[in-house]
Protein backbone atom coordinates (compact mmCIF):
# COMPACT_ATOMS: atom_id res chain seq x y z
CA UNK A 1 -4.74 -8.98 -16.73
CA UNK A 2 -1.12 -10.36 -16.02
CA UNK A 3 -0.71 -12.21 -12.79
CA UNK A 4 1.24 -10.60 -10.13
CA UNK A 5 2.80 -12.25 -6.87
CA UNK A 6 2.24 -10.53 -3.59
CA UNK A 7 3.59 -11.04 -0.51
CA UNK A 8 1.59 -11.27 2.78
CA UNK A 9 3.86 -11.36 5.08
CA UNK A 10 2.42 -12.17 9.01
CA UNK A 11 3.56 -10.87 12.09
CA UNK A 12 2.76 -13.85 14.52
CA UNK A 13 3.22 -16.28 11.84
CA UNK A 14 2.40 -19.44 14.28
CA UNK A 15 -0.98 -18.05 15.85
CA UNK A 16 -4.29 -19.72 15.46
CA UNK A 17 -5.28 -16.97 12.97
CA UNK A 18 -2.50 -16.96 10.74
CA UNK A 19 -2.71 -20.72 10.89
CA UNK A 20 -6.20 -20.41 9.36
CA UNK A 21 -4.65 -17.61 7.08
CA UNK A 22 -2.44 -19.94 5.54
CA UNK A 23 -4.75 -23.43 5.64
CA UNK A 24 -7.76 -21.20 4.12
CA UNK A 25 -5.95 -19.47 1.57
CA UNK A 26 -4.59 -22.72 0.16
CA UNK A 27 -8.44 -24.03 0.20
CA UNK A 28 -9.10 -21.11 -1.88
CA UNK A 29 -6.22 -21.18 -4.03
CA UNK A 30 -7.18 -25.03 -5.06
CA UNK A 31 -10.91 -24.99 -4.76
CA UNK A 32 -11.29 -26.76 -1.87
CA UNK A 33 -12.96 -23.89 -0.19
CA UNK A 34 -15.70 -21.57 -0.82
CA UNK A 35 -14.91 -18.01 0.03
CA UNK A 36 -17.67 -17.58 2.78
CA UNK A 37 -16.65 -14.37 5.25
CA UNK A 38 -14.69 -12.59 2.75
CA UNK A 39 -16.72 -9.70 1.94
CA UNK A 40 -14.23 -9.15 -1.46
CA UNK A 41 -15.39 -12.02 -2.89
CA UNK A 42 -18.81 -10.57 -3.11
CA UNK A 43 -20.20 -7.36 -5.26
CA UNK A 44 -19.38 -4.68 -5.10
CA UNK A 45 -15.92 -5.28 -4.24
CA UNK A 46 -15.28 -8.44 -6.05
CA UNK A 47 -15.61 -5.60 -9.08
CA UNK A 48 -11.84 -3.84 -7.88
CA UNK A 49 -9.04 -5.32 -9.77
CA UNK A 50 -7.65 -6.81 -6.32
CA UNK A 51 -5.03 -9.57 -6.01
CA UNK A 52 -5.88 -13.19 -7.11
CA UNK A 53 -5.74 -15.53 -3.92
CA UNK A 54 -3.68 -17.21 -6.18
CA UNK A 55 -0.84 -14.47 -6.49
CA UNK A 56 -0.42 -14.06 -2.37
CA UNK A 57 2.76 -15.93 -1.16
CA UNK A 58 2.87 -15.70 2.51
CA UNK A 59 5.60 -15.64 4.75
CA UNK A 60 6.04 -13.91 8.52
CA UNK A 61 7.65 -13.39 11.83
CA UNK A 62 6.67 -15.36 15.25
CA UNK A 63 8.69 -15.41 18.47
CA UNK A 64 7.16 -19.17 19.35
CA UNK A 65 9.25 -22.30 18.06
CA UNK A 66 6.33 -24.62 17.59
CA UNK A 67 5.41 -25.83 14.22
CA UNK A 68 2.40 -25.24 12.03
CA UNK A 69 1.89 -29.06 12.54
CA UNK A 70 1.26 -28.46 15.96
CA UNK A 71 -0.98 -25.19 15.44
CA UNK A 72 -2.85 -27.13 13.05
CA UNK A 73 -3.55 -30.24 14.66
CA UNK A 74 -4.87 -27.77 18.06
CA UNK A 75 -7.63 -25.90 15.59
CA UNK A 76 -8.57 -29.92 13.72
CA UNK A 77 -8.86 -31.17 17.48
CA UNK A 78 -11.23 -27.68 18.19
CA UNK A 79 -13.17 -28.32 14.92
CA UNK A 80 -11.91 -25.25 13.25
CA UNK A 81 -9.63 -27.10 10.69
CA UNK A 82 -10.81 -30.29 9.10
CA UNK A 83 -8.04 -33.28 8.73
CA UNK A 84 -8.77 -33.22 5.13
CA UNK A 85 -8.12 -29.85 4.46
CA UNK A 86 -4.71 -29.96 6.59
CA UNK A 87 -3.81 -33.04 4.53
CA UNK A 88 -4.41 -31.35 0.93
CA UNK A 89 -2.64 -28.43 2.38
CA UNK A 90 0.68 -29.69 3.89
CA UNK A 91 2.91 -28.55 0.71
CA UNK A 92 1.61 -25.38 1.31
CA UNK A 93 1.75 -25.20 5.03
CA UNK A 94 5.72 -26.51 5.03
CA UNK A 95 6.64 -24.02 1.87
CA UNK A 96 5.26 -20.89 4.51
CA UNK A 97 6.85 -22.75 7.39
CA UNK A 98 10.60 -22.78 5.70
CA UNK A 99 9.63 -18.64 5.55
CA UNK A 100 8.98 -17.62 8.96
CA UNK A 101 11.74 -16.16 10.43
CA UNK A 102 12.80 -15.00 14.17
CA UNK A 103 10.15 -11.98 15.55
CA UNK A 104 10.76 -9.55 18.04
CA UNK A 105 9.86 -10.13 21.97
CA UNK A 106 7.42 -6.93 23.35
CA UNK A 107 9.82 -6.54 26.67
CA UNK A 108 6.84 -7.40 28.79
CA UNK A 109 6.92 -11.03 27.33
CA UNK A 110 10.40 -12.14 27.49
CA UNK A 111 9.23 -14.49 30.37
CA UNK A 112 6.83 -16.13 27.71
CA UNK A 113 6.94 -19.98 27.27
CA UNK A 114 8.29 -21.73 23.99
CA UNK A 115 9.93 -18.99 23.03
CA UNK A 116 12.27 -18.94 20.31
CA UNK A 117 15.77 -18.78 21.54
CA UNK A 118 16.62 -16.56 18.29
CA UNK A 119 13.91 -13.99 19.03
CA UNK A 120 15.53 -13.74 22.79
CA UNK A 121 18.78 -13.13 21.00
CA UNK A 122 17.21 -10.58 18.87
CA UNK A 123 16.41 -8.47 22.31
CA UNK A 124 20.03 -7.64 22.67
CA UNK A 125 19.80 -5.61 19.73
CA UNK A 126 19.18 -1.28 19.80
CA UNK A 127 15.61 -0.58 18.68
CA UNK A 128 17.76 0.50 15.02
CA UNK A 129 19.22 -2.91 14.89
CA UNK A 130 15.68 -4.72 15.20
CA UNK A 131 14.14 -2.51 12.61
CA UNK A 132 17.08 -3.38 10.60
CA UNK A 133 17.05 -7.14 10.72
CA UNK A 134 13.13 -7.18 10.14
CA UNK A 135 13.37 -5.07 7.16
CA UNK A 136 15.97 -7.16 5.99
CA UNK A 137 13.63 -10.82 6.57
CA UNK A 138 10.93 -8.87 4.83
CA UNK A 139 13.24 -7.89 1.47
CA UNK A 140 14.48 -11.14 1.23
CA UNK A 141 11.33 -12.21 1.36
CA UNK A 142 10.26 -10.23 -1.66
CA UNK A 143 13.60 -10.78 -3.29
CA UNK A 144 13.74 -14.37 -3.39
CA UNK A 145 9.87 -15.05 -4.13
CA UNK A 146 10.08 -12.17 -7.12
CA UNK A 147 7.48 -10.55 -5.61
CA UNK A 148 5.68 -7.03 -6.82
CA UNK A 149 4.51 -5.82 -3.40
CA UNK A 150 4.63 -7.07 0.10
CA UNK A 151 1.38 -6.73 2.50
CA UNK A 152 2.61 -6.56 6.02
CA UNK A 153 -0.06 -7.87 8.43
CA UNK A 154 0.69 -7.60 12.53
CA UNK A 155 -1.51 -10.40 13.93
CA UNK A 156 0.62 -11.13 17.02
CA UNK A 157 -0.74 -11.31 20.66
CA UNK A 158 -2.19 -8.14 22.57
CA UNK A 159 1.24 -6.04 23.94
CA UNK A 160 0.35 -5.15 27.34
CA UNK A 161 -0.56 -1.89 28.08
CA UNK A 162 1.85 1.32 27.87
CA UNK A 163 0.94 4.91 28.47
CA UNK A 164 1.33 7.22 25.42
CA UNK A 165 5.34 8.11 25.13
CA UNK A 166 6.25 11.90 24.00
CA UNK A 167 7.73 10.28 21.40
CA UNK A 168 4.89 8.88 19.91
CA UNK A 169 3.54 12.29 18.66
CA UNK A 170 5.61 13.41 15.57
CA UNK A 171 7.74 11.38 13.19
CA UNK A 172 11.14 13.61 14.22
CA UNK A 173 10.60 12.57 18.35
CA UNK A 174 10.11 8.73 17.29
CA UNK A 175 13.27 9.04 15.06
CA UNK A 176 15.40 11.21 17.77
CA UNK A 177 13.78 8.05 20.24
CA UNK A 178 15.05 5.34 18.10
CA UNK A 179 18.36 6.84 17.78
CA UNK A 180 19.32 7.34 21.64
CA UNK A 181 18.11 3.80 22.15
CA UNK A 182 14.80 4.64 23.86
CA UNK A 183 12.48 1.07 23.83
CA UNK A 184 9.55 0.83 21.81
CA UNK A 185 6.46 -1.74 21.72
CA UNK A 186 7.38 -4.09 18.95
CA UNK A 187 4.59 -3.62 17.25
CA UNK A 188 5.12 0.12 16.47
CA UNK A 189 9.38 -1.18 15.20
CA UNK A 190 7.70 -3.64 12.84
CA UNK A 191 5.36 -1.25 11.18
CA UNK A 192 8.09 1.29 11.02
CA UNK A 193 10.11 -0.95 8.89
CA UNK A 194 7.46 -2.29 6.70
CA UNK A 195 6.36 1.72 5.94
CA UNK A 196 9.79 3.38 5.79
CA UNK A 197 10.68 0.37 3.18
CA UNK A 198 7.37 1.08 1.40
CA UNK A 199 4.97 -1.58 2.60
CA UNK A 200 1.48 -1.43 3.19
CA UNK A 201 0.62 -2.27 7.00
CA UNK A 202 -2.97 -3.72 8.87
CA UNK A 203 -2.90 -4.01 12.50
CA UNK A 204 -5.28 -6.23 13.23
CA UNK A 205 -4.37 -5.86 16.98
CA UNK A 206 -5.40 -3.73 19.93
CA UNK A 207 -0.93 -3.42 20.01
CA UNK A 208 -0.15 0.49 19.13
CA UNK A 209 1.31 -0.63 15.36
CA UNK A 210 1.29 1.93 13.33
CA UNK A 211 -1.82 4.18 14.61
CA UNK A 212 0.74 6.09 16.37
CA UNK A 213 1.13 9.95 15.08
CA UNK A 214 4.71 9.80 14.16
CA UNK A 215 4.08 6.65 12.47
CA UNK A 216 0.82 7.67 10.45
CA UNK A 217 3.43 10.61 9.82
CA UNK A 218 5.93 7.79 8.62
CA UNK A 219 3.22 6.62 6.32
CA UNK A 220 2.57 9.83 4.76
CA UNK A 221 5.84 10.90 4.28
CA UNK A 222 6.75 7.00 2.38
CA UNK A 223 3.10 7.48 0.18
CA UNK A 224 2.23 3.78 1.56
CA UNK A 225 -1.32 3.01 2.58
CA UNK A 226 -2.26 1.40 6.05
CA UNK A 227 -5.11 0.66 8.06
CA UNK A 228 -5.78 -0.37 11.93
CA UNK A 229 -6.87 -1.00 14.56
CA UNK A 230 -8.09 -4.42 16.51
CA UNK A 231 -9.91 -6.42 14.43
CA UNK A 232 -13.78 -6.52 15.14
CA UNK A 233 -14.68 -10.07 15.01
CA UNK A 234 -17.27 -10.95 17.56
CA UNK A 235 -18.88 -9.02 20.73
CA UNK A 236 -17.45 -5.75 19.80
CA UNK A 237 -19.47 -6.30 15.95
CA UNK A 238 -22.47 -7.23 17.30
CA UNK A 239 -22.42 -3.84 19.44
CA UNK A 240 -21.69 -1.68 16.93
CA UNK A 241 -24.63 -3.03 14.92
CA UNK A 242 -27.09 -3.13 17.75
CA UNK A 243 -26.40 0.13 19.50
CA UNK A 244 -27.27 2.25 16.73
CA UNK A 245 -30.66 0.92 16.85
CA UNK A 246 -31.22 2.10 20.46
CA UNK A 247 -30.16 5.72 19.46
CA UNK A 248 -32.49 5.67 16.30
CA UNK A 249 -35.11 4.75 18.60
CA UNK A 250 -34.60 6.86 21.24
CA UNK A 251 -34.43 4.53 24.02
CA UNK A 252 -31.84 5.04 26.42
CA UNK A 253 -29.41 2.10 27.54
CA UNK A 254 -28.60 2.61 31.04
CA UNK A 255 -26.42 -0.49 31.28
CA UNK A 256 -24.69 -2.51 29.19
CA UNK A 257 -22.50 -5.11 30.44
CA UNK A 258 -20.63 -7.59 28.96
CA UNK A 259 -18.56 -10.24 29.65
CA UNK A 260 -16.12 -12.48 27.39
CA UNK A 261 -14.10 -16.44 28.20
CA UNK A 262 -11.25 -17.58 25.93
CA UNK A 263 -8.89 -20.25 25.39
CA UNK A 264 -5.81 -20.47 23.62
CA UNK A 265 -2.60 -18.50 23.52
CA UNK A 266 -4.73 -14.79 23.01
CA UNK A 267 -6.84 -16.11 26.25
CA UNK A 268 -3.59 -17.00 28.42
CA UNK A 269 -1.98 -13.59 27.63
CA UNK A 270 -5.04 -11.69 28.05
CA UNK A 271 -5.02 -12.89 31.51
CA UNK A 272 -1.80 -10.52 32.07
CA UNK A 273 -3.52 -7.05 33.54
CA UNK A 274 -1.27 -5.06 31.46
CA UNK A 275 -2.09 -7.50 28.07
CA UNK A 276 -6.12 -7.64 29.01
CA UNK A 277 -5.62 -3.35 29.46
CA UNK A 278 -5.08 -3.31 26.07
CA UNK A 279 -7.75 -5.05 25.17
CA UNK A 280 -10.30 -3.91 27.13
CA UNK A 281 -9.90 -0.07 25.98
CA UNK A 282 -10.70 -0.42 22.27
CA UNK A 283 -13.42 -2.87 23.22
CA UNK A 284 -15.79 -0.12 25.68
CA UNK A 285 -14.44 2.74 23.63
CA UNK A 286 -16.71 1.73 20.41
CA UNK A 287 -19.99 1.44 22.48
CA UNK A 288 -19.72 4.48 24.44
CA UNK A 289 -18.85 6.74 21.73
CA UNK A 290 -22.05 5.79 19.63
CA UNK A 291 -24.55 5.69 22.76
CA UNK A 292 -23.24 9.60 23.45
CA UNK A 293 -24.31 9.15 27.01
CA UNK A 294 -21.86 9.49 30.06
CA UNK A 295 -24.53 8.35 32.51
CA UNK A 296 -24.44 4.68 30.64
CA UNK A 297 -22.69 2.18 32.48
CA UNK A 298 -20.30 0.09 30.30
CA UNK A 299 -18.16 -2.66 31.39
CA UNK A 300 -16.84 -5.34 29.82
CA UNK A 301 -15.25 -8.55 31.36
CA UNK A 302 -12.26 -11.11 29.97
CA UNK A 303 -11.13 -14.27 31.82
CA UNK A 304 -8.75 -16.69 30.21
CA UNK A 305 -10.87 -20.50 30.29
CA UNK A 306 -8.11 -22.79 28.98
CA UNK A 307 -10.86 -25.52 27.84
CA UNK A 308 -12.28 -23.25 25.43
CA UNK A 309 -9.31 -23.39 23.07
CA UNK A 310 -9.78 -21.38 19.89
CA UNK A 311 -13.67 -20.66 20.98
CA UNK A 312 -14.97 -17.88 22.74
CA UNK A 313 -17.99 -17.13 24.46
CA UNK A 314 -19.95 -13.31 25.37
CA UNK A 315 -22.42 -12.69 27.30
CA UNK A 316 -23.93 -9.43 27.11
CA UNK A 317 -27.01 -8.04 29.14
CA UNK A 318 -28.14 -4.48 28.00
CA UNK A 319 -30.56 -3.06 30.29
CA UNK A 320 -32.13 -0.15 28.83
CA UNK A 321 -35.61 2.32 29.25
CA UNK A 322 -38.05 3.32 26.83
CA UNK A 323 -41.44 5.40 27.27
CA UNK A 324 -42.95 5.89 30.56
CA UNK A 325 -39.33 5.18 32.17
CA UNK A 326 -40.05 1.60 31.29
CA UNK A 327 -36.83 -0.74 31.81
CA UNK A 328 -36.60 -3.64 29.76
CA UNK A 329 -33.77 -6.20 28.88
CA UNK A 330 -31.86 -7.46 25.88
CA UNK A 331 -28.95 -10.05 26.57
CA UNK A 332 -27.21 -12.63 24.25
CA UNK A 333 -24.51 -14.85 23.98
CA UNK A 334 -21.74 -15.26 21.18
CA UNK A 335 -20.40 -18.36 20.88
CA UNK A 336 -17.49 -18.21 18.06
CA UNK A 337 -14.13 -19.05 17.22
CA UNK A 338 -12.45 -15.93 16.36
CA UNK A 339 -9.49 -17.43 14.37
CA UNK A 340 -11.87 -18.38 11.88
CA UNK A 341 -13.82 -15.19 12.28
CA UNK A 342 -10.33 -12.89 11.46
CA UNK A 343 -8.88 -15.25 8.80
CA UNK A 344 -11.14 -13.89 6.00
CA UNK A 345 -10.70 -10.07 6.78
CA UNK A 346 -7.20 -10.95 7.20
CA UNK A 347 -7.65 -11.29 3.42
CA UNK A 348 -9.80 -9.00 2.77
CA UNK A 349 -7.64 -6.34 4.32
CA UNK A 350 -4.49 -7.94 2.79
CA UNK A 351 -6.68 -7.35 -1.07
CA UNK A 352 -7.55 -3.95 -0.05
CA UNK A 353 -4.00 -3.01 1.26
CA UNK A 354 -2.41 -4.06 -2.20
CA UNK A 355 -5.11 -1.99 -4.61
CA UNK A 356 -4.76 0.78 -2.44
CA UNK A 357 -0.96 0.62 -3.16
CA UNK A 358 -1.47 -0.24 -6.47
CA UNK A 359 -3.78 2.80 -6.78
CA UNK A 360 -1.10 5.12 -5.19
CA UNK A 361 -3.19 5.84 -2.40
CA UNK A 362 -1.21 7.27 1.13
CA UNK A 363 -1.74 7.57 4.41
CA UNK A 364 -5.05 6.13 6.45
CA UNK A 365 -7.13 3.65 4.77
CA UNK A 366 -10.11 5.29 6.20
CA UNK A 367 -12.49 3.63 3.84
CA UNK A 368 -11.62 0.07 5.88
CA UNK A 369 -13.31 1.55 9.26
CA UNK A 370 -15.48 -1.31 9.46
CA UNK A 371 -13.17 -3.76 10.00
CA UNK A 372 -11.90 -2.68 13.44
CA UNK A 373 -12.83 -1.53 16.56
CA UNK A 374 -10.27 1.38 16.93
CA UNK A 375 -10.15 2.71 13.01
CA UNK A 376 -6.75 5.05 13.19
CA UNK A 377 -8.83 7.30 10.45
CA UNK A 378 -11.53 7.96 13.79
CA UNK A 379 -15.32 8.61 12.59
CA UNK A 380 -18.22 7.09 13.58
CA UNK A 381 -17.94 3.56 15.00
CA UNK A 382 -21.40 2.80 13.39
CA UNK A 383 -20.79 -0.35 11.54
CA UNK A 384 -23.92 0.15 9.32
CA UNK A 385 -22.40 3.88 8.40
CA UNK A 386 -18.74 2.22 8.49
CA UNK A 387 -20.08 -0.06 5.94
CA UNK A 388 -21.20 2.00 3.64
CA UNK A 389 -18.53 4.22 3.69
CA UNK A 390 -16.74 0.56 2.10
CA UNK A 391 -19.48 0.04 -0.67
CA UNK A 392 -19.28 3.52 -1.88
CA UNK A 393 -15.49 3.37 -1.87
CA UNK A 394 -15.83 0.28 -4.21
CA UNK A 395 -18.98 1.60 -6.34
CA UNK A 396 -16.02 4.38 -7.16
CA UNK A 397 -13.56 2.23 -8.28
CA UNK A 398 -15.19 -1.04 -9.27
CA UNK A 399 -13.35 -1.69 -12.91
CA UNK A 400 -11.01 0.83 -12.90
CA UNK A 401 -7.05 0.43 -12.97
């Protein structure tokens, strides 16, 4: 099979994740890595005909001015990055570097530090204007790199918290919005230029992206394939795995409370009310909609621990009854860093998003539920049924063009 050239092309170009986006998928493109967490790498989806790690060329948007240099050197001192694998890679890292282009400022973080003076700039413009000039990074991109098919992936920070806007629910009320000038989150202007351009989109963010009606409209009407939302990485994964158990058993949880410290730049904003609002909804929504019980107390808990770095650490005690009205207790603790948790099924989805163009597939990648804590397709938040739901998808189209 010919090789192809794909773009992946990452919204928060300069974040821990897509730092380890770019560092891993050079280890994998030279052999330097082995492709441990990507679940296409394995049977029975290593059987699709998906993109070679080899044909990706990345490129993306970020608001921050610092360089990968500095990115990098935070995840070696963390232990997430080794010094020899940022060495090997530095051709790579400075060829995605001379990419990345100005992003778009979320209004609620204008006050940001290290913010790039261009992406300030950018906030002058009409929400038509910023589409515009995104699109426009984005088809240079695939201009100048000769590329087949660009991947758009929105990694950026949590946007803080907005109530639903009436113009979120059809595709005419978002255009009519954009067109008097009404603002919108950024994430939902740079998933409305990757689809209306033809694009495949992942939101890998609690942000509103492109799981908005009018923009799963947008994606219908354009025949491009997305998928969202909030990548499920850590705490939220090991709930969706375990709480299924107690309802197969019958036992009842009558508490489950959990509570989550972070470092790094995700931690700091997080610690914003409106930011950590975000957040915190897609994270008790999974759990309480596959106990089925209102009585159930759920809570979960974030606080921003600036030692921590890249690493974060859950504690989670579920109190629960069984026969008799016996109450018992199951608690553990997670202890991960989540940039090198996301990196892989930042790939994965990136693979996926490309065959399902390639296949001509539209609208909601439903078959990628698994991967996120919020799937825009809905369904069961089971991981073990979410999961099969992907293996069947790829026992259907293992070897097929």
């Amino acid at each position: 099979m010919p090789q192809r050239r794909v773009g992946l092309w990452l919204i928060g170009g300069r974040g821990s994740v897509s730092t380890c986006v770019v560092y891993g998928l050079a280890g994998l493109r030279e052999g330097w890595l082995e492709p441990t967490g990507l679940i296409t790498a394995q049977l029975p989806l290593s059987a699709l005909q998906l993109a070679g790690f080899d044909e990706f060329v990345v490129g993306g948007h970020d608001v921050c001015r610092r360089p990968m240099t500095e990115s990098a050197g935070e995840l070696v001192a963390s232990h997430i990055l080794t010094q020899e694998l940022v060495t090997l890679a530095a051709p790579h890292a400075g060829a995605y570097e001379a990419r990345l282009r100005p992003g778009l400022l979320d209004d609620a973080d204008v006050g940001f530090a290290n913010l790039d003076p261009a992406s300030a700039r950018l906030g002058g413009l009409s929400p038509r204007e910023k589409i515009a000039q995104v699109a426009a990074d984005i088809e240079q991109f695939a201009r100048s790199e000769d590329l087949q098919r660009v991947v758009v992936v929105h990694l950026a920070s949590t946007e803080a918290y907005r109530p639903a806007h009436a113009s979120w629910r059809s595709l005419e009320a978002f255009e009519k919005a954009l067109d008097e000038g009404v603002s919108q989150p950024a994430s939902c202007l740079y998933a409305y230029a990757a689809l209306s351009n033809g694009h495949p989109h992942v939101n890998f963010t609690p942000s509103p992206g492109a799981s908005i009606p009018a923009l799963r409209e947008l994606a219908r009407a354009h025949g491009v394939p997305h998928c969202g939302s909030d990548g499920k990485t850590g705490e939220t994964l090991l709930k969706t795995v375990l709480a299924p158990m107690f309802v197969a058993r019958a036992l009842r949880v009558r508490a489950w409370q959990g509570y989550n410290m972070l470092g790094n730049r995700d931690g700091e904003v997080l610690s914003d009310p409106l930011h950590k609002e975000s957040k915190l909804r897609n994270k008790d929504d999974a759990l309480r909609s596959i106990l089925g019980d209102d009585q159930a107390h759920t809570h979960v808990g974030i606080d921003f621990v600036p030692s921590l770095e890249d690493w974060k650490t859950a504690f989670d005690l579920i109190h629960f009854e069984g026969f008799l009205r016996t109450r018992m207790t199951l608690s553990f603790t997670w202890t991960g860093s989540d940039s090198a948790l996301a990196a892989p099924l930042v790939l994965d989805l990136a693979r996926l998003a490309d065959f399902a163009a390639e296949r001509g597939e539209v609208g909601d990648m439903a078959h990628t539920a698994s991967f996120f804590k919020s799937p825009i397709g809905g369904g069961t938040h089971d991981f073990h049924a979410q999961f099969e739901r992907l293996m069947e998808y790829a026992r259907l189209h293992a070897g097929r063009p």
